[in-house]
PDB file of N, CA and C in Angstrom:
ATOM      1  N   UNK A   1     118.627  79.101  81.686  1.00  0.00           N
ATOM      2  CA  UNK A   1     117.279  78.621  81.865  1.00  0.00           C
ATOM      3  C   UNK A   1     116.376  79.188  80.773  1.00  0.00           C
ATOM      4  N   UNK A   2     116.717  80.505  80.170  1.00  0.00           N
ATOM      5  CA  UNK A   2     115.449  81.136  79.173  1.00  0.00           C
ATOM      6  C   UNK A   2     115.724  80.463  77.916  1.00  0.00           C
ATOM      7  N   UNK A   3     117.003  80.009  77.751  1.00  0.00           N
ATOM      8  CA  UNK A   3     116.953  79.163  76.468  1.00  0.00           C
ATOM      9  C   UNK A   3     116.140  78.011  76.208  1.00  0.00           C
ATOM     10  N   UNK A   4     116.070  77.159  77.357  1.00  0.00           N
ATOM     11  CA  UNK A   4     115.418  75.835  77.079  1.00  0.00           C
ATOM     12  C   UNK A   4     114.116  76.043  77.540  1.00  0.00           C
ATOM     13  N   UNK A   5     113.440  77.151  77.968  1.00  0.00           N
ATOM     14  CA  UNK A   5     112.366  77.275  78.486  1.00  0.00           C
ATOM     15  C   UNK A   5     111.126  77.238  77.881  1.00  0.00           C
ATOM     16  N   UNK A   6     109.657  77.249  78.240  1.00  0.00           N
ATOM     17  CA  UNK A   6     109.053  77.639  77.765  1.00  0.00           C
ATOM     18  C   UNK A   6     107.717  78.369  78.448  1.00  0.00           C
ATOM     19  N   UNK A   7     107.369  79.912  78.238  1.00  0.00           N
ATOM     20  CA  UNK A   7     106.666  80.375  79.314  1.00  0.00           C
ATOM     21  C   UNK A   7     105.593  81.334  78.366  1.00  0.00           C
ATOM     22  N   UNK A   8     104.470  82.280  79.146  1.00  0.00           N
ATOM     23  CA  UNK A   8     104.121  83.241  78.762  1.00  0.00           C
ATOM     24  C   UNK A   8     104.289  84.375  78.816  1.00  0.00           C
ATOM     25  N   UNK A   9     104.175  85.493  78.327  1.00  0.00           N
ATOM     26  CA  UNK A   9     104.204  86.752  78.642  1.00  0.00           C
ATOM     27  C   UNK A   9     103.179  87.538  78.130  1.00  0.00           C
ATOM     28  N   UNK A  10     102.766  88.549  79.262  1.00  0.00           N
ATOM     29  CA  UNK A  10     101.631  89.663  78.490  1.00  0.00           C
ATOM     30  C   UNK A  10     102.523  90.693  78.764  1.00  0.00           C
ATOM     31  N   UNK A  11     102.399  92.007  78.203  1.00  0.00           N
ATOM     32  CA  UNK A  11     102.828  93.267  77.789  1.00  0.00           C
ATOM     33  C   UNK A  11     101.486  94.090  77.861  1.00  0.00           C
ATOM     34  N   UNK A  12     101.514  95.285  78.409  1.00  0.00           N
ATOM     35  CA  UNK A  12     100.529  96.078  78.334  1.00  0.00           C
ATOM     36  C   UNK A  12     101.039  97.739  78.324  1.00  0.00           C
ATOM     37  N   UNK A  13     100.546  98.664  77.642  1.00  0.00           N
ATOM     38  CA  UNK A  13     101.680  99.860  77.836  1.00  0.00           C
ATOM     39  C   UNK A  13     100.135 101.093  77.554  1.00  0.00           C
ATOM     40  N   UNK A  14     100.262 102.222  78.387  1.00  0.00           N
ATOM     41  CA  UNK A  14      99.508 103.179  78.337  1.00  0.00           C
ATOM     42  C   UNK A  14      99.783 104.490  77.929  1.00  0.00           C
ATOM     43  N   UNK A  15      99.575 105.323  77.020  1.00  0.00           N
ATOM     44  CA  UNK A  15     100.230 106.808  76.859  1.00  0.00           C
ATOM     45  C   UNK A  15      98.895 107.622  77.985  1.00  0.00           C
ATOM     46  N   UNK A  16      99.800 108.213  78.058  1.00  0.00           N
ATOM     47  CA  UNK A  16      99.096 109.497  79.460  1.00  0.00           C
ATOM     48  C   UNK A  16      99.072 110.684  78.495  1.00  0.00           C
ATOM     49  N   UNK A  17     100.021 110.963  77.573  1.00  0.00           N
ATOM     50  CA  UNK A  17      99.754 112.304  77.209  1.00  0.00           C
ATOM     51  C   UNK A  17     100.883 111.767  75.710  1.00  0.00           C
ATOM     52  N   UNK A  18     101.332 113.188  75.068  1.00  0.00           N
ATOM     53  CA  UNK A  18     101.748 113.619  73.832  1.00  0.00           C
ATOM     54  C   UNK A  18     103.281 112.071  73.913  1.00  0.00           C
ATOM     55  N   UNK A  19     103.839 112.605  74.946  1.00  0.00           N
ATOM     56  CA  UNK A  19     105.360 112.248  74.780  1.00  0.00           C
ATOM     57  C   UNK A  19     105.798 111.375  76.303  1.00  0.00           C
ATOM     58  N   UNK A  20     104.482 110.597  77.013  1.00  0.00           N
ATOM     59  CA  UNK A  20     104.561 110.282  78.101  1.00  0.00           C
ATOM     60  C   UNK A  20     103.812 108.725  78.138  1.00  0.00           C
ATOM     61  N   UNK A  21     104.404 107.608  78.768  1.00  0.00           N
ATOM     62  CA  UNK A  21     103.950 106.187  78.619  1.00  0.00           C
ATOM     63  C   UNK A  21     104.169 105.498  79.748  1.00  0.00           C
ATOM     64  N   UNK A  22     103.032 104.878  80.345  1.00  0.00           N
ATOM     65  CA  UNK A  22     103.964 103.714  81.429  1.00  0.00           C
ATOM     66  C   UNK A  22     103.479 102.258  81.239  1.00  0.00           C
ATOM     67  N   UNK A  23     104.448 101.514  80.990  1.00  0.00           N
ATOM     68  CA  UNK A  23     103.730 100.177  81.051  1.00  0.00           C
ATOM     69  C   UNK A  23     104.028  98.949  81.896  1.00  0.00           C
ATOM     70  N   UNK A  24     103.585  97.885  81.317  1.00  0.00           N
ATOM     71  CA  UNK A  24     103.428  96.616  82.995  1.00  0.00           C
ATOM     72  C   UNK A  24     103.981  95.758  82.143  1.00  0.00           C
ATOM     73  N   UNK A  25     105.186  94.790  82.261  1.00  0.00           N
ATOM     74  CA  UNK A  25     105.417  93.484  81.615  1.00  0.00           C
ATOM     75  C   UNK A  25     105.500  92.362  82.692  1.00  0.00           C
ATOM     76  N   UNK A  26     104.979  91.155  82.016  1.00  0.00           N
ATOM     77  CA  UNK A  26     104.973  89.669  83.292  1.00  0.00           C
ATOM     78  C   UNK A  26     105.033  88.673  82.329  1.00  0.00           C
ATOM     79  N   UNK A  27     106.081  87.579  83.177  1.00  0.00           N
ATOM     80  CA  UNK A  27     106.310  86.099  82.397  1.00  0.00           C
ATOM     81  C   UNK A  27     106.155  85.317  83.227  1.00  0.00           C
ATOM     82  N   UNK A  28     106.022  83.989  82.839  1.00  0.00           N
ATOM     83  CA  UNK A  28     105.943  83.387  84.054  1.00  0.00           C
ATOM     84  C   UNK A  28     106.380  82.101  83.115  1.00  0.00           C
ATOM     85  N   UNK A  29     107.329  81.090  83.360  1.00  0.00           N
ATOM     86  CA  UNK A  29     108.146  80.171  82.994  1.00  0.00           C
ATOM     87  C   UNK A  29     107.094  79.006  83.035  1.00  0.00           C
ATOM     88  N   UNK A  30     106.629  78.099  81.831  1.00  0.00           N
ATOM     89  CA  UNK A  30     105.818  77.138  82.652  1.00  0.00           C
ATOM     90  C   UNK A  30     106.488  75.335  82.432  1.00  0.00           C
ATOM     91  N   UNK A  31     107.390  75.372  81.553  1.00  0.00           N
ATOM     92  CA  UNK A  31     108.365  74.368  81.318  1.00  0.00           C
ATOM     93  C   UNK A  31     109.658  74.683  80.724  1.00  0.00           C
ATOM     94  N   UNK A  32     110.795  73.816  81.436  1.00  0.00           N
ATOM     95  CA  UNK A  32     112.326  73.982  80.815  1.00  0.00           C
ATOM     96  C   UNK A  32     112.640  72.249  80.999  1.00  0.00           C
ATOM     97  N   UNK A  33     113.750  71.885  79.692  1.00  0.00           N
ATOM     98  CA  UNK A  33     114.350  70.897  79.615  1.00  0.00           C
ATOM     99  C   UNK A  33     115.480  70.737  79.982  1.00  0.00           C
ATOM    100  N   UNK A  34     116.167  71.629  80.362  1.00  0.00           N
ATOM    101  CA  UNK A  34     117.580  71.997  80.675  1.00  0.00           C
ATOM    102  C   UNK A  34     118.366  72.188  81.622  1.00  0.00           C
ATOM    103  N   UNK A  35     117.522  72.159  83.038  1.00  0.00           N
ATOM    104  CA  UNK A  35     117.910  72.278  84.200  1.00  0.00           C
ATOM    105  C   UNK A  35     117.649  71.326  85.412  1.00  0.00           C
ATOM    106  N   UNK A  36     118.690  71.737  86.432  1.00  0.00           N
ATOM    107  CA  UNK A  36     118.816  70.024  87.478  1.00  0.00           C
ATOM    108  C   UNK A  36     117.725  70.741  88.428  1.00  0.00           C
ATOM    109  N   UNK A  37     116.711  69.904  88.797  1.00  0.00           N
ATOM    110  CA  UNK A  37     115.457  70.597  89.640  1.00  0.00           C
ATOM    111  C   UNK A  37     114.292  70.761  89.119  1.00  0.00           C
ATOM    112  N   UNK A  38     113.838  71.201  89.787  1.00  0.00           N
ATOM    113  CA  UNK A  38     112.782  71.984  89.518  1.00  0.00           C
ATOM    114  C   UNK A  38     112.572  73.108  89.714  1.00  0.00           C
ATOM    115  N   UNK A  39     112.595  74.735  89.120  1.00  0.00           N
ATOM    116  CA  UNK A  39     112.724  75.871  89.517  1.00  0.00           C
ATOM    117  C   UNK A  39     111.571  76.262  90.366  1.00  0.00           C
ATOM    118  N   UNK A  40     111.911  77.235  91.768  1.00  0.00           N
ATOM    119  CA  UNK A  40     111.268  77.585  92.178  1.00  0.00           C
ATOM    120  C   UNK A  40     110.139  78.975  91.782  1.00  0.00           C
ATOM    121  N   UNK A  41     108.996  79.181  92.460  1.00  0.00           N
ATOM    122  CA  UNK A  41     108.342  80.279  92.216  1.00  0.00           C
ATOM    123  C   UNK A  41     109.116  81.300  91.550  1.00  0.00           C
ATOM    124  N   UNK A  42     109.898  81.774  92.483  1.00  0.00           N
ATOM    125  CA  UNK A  42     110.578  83.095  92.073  1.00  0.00           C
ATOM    126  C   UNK A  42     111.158  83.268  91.344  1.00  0.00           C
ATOM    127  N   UNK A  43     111.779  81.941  90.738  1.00  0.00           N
ATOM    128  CA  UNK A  43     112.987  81.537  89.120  1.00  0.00           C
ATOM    129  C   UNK A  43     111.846  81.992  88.450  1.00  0.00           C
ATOM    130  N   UNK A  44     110.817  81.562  88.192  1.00  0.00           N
ATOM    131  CA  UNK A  44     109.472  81.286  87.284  1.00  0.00           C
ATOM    132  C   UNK A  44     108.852  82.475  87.303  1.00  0.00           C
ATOM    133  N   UNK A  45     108.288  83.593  87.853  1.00  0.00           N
ATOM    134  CA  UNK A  45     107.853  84.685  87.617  1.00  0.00           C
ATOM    135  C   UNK A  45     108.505  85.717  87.713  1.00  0.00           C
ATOM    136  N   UNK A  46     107.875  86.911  86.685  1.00  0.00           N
ATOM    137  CA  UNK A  46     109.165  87.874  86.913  1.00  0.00           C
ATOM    138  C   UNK A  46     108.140  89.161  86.300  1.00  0.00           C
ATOM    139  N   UNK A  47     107.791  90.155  87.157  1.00  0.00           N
ATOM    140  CA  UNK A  47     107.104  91.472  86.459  1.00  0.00           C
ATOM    141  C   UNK A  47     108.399  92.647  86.316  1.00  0.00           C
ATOM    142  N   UNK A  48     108.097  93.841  85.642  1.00  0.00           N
ATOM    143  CA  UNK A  48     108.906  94.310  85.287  1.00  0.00           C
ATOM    144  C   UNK A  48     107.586  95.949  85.429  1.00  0.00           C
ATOM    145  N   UNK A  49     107.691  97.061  85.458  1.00  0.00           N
ATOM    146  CA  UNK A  49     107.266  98.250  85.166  1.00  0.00           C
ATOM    147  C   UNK A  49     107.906  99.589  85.025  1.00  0.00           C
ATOM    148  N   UNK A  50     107.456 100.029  83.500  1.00  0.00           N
ATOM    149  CA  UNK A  50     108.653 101.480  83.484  1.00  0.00           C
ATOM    150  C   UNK A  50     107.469 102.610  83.193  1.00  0.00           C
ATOM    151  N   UNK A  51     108.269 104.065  83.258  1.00  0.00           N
ATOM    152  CA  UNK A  51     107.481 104.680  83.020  1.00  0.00           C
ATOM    153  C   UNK A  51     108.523 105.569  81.696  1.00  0.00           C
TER     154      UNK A  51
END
């Protein structure tokens, strides 16, 4: 599905200190040519957070 897709993503990332970071990533799928259906919500969004 991520091959034929086409979506957005923002990225956002914070340092707290010298050697310390946490950040937020989100996509959200808003057209694909390649698949039988129509993907649901949950195919289509996807957050991610590390520290």
């Amino acid at each position: 599905m991520q091959e034929y897709g086409t979506g957005i993503a923002a990225t956002v990332d914070f340092g707290a200190g010298e050697n310390i970071s946490y950040g937020f990533t989100t996509s959200y799928l808003l057209n694909t040519t390649k698949i039988a259906g129509t993907p649901k919500f949950d195919d289509k969004f996807d957050v991610k957070a590390r520290f």
